[in-house]
Protein backbone atom coordinates (compact mmCIF):
# COMPACT_ATOMS: atom_id res chain seq x y z
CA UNK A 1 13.46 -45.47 -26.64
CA UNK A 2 11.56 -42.46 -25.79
CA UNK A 3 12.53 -40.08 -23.19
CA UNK A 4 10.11 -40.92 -20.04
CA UNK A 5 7.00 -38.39 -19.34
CA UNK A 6 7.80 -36.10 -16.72
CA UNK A 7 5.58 -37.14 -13.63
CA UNK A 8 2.98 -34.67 -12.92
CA UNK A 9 1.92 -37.00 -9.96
CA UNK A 10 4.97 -35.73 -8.25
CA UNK A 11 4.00 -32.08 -8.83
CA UNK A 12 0.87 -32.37 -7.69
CA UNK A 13 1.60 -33.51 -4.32
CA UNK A 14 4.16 -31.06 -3.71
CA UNK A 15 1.22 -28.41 -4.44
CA UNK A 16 -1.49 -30.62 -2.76
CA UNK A 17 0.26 -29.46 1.45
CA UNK A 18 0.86 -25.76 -0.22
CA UNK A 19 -2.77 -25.12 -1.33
CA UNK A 20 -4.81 -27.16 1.37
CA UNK A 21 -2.49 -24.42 3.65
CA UNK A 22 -4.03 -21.67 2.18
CA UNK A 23 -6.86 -23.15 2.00
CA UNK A 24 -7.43 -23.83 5.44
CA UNK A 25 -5.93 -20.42 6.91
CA UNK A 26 -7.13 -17.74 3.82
CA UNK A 27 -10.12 -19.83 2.28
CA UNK A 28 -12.14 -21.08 5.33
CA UNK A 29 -12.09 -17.83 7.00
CA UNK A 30 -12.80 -15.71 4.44
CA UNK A 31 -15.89 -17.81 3.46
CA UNK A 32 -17.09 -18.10 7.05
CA UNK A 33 -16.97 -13.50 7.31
CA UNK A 34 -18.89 -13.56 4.25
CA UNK A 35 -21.35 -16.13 5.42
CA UNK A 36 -21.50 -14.25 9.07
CA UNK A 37 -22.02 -10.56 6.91
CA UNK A 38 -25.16 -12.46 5.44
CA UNK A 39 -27.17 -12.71 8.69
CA UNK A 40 -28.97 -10.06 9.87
CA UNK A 41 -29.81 -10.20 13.36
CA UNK A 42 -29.02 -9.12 17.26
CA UNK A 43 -25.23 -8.55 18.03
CA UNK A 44 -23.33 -11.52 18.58
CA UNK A 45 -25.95 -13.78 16.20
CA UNK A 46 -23.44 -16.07 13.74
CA UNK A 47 -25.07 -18.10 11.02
CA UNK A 48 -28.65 -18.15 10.06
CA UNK A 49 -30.91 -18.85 7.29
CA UNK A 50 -32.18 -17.26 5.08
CA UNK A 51 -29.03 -14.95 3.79
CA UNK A 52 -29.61 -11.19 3.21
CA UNK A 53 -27.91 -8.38 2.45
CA UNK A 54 -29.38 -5.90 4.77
CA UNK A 55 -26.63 -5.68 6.95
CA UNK A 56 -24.88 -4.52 3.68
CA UNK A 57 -27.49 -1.80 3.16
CA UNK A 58 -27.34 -0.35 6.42
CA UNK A 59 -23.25 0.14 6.75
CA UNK A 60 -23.26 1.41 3.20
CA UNK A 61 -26.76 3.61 3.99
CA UNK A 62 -24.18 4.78 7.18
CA UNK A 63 -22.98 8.25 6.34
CA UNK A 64 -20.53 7.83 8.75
CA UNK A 65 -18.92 4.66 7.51
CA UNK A 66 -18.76 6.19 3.76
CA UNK A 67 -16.85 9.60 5.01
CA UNK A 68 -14.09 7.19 7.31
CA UNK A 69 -14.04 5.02 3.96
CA UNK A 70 -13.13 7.92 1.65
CA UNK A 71 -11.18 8.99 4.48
CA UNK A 72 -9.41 6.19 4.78
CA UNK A 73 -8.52 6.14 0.96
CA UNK A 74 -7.12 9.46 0.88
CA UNK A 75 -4.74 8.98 3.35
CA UNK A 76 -3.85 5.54 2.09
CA UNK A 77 -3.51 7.46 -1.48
CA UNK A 78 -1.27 10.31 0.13
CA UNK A 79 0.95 7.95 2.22
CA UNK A 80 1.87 5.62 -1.05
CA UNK A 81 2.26 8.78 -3.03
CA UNK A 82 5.02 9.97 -0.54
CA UNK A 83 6.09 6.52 -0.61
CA UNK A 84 6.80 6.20 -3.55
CA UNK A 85 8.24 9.69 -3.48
CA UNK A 86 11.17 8.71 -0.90
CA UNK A 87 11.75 5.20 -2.56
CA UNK A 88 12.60 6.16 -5.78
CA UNK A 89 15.99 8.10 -4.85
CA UNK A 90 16.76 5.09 -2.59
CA UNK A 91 16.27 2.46 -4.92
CA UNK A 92 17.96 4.58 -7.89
CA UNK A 93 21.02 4.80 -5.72
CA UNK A 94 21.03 1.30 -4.41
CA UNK A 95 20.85 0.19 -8.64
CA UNK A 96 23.11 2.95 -9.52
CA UNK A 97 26.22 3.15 -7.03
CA UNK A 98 29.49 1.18 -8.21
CA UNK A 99 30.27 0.35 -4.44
CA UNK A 100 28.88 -2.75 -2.67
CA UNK A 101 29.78 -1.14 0.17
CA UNK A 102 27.08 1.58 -0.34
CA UNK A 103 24.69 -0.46 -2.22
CA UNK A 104 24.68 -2.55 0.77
CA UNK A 105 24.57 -0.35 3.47
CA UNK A 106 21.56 1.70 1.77
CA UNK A 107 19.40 -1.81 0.92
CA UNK A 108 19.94 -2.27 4.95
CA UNK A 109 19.28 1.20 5.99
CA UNK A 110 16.16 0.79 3.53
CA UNK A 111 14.77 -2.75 4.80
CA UNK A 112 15.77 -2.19 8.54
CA UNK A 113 12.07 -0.95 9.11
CA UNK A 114 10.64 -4.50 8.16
CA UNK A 115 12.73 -6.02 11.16
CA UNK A 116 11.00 -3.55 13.55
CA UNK A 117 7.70 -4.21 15.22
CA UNK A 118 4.99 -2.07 13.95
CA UNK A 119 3.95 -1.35 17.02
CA UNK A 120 7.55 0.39 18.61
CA UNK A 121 8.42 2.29 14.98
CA UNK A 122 5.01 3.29 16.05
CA UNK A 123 5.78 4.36 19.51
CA UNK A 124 8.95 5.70 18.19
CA UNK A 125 6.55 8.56 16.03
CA UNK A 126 4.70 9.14 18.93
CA UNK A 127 8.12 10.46 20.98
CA UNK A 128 8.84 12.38 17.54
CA UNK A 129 5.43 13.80 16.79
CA UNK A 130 4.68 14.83 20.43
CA UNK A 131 3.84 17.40 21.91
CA UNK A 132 7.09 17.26 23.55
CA UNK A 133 9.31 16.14 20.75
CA UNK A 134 12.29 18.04 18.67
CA UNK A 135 8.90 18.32 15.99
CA UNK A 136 7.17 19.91 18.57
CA UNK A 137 10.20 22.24 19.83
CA UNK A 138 10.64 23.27 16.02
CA UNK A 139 6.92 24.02 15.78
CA UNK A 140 7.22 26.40 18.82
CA UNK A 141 10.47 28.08 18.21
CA UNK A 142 8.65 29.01 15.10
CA UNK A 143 5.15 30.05 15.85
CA UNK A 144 5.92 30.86 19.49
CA UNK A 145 4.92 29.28 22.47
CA UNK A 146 1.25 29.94 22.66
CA UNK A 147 0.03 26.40 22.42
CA UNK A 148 1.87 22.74 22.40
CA UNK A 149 1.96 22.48 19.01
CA UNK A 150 2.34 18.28 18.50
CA UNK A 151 1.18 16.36 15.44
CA UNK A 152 -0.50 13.34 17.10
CA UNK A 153 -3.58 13.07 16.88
CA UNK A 154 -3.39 14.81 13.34
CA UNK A 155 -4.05 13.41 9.78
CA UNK A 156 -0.88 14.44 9.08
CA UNK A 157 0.78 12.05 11.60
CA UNK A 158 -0.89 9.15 10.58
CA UNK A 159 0.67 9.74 6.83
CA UNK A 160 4.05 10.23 7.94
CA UNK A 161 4.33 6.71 10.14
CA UNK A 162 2.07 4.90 7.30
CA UNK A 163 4.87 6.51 4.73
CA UNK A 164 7.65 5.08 6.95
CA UNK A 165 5.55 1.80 7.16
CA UNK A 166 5.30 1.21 3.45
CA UNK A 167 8.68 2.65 1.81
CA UNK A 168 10.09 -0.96 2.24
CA UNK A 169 7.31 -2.75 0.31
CA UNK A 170 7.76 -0.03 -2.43
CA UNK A 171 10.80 -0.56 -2.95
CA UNK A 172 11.03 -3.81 -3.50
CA UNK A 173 9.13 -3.07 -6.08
CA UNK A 174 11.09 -0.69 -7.55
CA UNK A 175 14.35 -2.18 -7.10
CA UNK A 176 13.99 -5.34 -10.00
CA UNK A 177 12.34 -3.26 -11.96
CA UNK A 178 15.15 -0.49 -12.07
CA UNK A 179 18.13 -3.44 -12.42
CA UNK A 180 16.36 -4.54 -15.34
CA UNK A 181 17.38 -1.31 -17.23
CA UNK A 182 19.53 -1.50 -19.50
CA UNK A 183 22.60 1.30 -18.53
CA UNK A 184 23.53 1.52 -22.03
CA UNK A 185 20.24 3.37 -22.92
CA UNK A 186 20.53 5.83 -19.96
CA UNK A 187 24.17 6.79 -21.71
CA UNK A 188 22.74 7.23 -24.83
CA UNK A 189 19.85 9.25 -23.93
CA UNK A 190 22.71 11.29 -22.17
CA UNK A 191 24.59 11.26 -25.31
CA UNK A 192 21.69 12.97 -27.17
CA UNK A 193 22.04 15.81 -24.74
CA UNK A 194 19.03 15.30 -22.43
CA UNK A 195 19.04 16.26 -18.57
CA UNK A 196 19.25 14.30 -15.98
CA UNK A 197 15.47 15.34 -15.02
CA UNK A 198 14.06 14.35 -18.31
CA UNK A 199 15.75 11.33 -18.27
CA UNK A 200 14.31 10.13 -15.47
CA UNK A 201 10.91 11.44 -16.58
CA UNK A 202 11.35 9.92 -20.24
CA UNK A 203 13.19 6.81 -19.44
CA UNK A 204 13.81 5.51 -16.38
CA UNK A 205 10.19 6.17 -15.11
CA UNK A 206 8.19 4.20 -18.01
CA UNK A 207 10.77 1.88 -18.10
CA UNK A 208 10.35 0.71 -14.37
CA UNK A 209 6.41 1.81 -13.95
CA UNK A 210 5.67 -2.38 -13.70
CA UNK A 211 7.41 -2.43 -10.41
CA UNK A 212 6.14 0.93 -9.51
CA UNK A 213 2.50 -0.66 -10.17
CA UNK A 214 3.46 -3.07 -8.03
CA UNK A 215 4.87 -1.50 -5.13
CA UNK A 216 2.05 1.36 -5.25
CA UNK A 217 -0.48 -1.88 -5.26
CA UNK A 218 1.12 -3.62 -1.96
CA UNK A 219 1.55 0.03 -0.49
CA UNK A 220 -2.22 0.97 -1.35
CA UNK A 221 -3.57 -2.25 -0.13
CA UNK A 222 -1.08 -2.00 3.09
CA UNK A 223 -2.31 1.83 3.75
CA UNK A 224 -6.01 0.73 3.45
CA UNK A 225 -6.03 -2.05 5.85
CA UNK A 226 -3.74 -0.43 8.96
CA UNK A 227 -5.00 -0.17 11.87
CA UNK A 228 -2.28 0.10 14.58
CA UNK A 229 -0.56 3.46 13.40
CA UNK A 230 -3.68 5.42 12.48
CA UNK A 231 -4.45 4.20 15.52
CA UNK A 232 -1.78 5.39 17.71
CA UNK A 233 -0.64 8.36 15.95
CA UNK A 234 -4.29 9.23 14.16
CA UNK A 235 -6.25 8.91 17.59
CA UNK A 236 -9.81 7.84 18.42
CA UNK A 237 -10.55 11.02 17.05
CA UNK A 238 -9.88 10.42 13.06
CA UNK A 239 -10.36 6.95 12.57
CA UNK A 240 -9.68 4.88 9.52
CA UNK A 241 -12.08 1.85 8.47
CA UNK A 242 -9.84 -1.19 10.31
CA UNK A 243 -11.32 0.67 13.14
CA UNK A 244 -14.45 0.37 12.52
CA UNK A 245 -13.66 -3.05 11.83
CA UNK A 246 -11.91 -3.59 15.31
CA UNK A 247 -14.98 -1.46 17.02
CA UNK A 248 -17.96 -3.90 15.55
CA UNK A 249 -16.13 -6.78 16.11
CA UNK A 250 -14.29 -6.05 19.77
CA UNK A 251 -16.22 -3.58 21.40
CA UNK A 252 -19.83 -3.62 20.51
CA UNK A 253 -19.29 -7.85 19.13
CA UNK A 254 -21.53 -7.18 16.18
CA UNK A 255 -20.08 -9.95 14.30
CA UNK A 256 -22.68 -9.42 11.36
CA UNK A 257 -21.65 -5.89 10.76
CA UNK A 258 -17.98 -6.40 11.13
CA UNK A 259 -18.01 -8.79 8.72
CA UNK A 260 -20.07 -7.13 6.68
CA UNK A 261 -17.57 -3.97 7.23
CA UNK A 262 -14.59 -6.40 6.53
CA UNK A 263 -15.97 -7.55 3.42
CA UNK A 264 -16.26 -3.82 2.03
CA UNK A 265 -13.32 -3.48 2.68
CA UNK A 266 -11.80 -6.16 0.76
CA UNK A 267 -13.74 -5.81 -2.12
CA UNK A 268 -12.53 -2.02 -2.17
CA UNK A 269 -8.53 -2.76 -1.86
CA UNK A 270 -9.34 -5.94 -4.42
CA UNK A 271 -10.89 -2.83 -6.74
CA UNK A 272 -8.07 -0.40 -6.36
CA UNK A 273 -5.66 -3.12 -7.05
CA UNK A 274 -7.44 -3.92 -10.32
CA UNK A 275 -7.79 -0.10 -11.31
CA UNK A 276 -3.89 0.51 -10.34
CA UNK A 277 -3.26 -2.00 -12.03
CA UNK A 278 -4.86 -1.40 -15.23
CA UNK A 279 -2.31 1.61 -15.44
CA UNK A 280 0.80 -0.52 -16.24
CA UNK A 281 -1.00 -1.76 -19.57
CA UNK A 282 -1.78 1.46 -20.71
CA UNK A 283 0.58 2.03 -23.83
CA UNK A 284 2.04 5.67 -23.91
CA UNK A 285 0.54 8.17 -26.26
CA UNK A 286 3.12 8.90 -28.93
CA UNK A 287 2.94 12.06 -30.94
CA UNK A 288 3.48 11.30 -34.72
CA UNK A 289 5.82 13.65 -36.13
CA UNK A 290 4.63 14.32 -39.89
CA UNK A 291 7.67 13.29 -42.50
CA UNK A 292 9.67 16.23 -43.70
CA UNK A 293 7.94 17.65 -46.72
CA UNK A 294 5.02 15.97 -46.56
CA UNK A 295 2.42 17.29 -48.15
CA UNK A 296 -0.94 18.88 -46.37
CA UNK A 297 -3.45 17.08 -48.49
């Protein structure tokens, strides 16, 4: 007797409470902003008929909204960079130590910031960054006490608590990609003499640049969207686009431009996450090295 079909009746309703979920809570929503971003019309007007796209041609005919968008990318593009910059040595000593102990102890120290409200690491930047902080205090025993020298309200705070925000998404990332290297080719490219510096550059990097595709991606996409530390430690000042979002939709209840705001920025964190990750496919340019008295010809 043959073995009996597995029952894909089975599978299917496991999938069927999973995906009417979603479905109901990502879906519905989504479809109901785009529907609202359609309708152009007073403030506070939802649905209509016919659909348009003038609401689209006025936010994206808005000089304004186009600087806070590219605005809002740099600073999203900055904060993953340094990211990515501060995860690497963490998650190369988490892969790398022989001690649980410290392996342990530097995956908690690492992950901690995930357990923390947004909202009071936020708060915690603020008493940092002030203008009466130990930043501060630095910044005046070094330029003098002329002015309260304090970073909030600066570009420059907003990338440091957005860095702090998205090191733990980076690296986990990072960290399966690095445990699937094999250690045996790390000791023989340090058998063949190279540094520690190119081996990282030459090995360990390409070798682990899926996971760093995919922790810049979640980073990227996480710095985009933010709204309550640019808020807090950017000020009303230098917004970022969720702003903008919050502003339409909160303050002034222009649903149809919010949404229409919203949208744009889906579409352009759905657009960097295709062009980011377009880079992990891109095969490495290897030079050819001609054979060893080979002709010209």
């Amino acid at each position: 007797m043959s073995a009996p079909e597995p029952r894909r009746s089975g599978a299917v309703g496991l999938l069927a409470a999973p995906v009417a979920v979603l479905g109901a809570m990502l879906v519905v929503p989504l479809l109901v902003i785009v529907a609202n971003s359609l309708v152009h019309g007073a403030p506070g007007v939802v649905g209509g008929w016919p659909p348009t796209l003038a609401v689209y041609a006025d936010v994206l005919g808005d000089p304004r909204v186009l600087a806070v968008l590219g605005r809002t990318l740099v600073i999203a593009a900055i904060a993953t960079a340094c990211a990515v910059l501060v995860a690497y040595p963490i998650a190369m000593v988490i892969v790398t130590a022989r001690s649980r102990a410290v392996r342990a102890f530097c995956t908690i120290a690492a992950l901690t910031p995930l357990l923390v409200s947004v909202v009071l690491r936020t708060f915690g930047w603020q008493v940092l960054l002030g203008a009466g902080g130990p930043v501060a205090a630095v910044l005046t025993a070094l330029y003098g006490p002329r002015r309260l020298l304090g970073l909030i309200g600066t570009d420059v705070a907003t990338v440091i608590g957005l860095t702090h925000m998205l090191v733990p998404f980076v690296l986990l990332g990072l960290l399966p990609a690095l445990d699937r290297i094999d250690p045996n080719v790390l000791r023989a490219a340090d058998t063949l003499g190279a540094s520690r510096v190119r081996i990282f550059w030459r090995v360990v990097v390409p070798l682990s640049r899926p996971g760093l595709v995919a922790g810049a991606m979640i980073g990227f996409a996480l710095g985009c969207t933010a709204y309550v530390t640019p808020a807090l430690l950017g000020g009303q000042a230098n917004p970022v686009f969720a702003a903008l979002v919050y502003e339409r939709n909160f303050v002034a209840f222009d649903w149809n431009t919010g949404a229409a705001l919203s949208v744009v920025l889906l579409a352009v964190v759905v657009l960097s996450g295709v062009v980011i990750g377009r880079f992990a496919r891109w095969p490495r340019r290897t030079r050819q090295r001609r054979p060893v008295g080979a002709g010209t010809g």
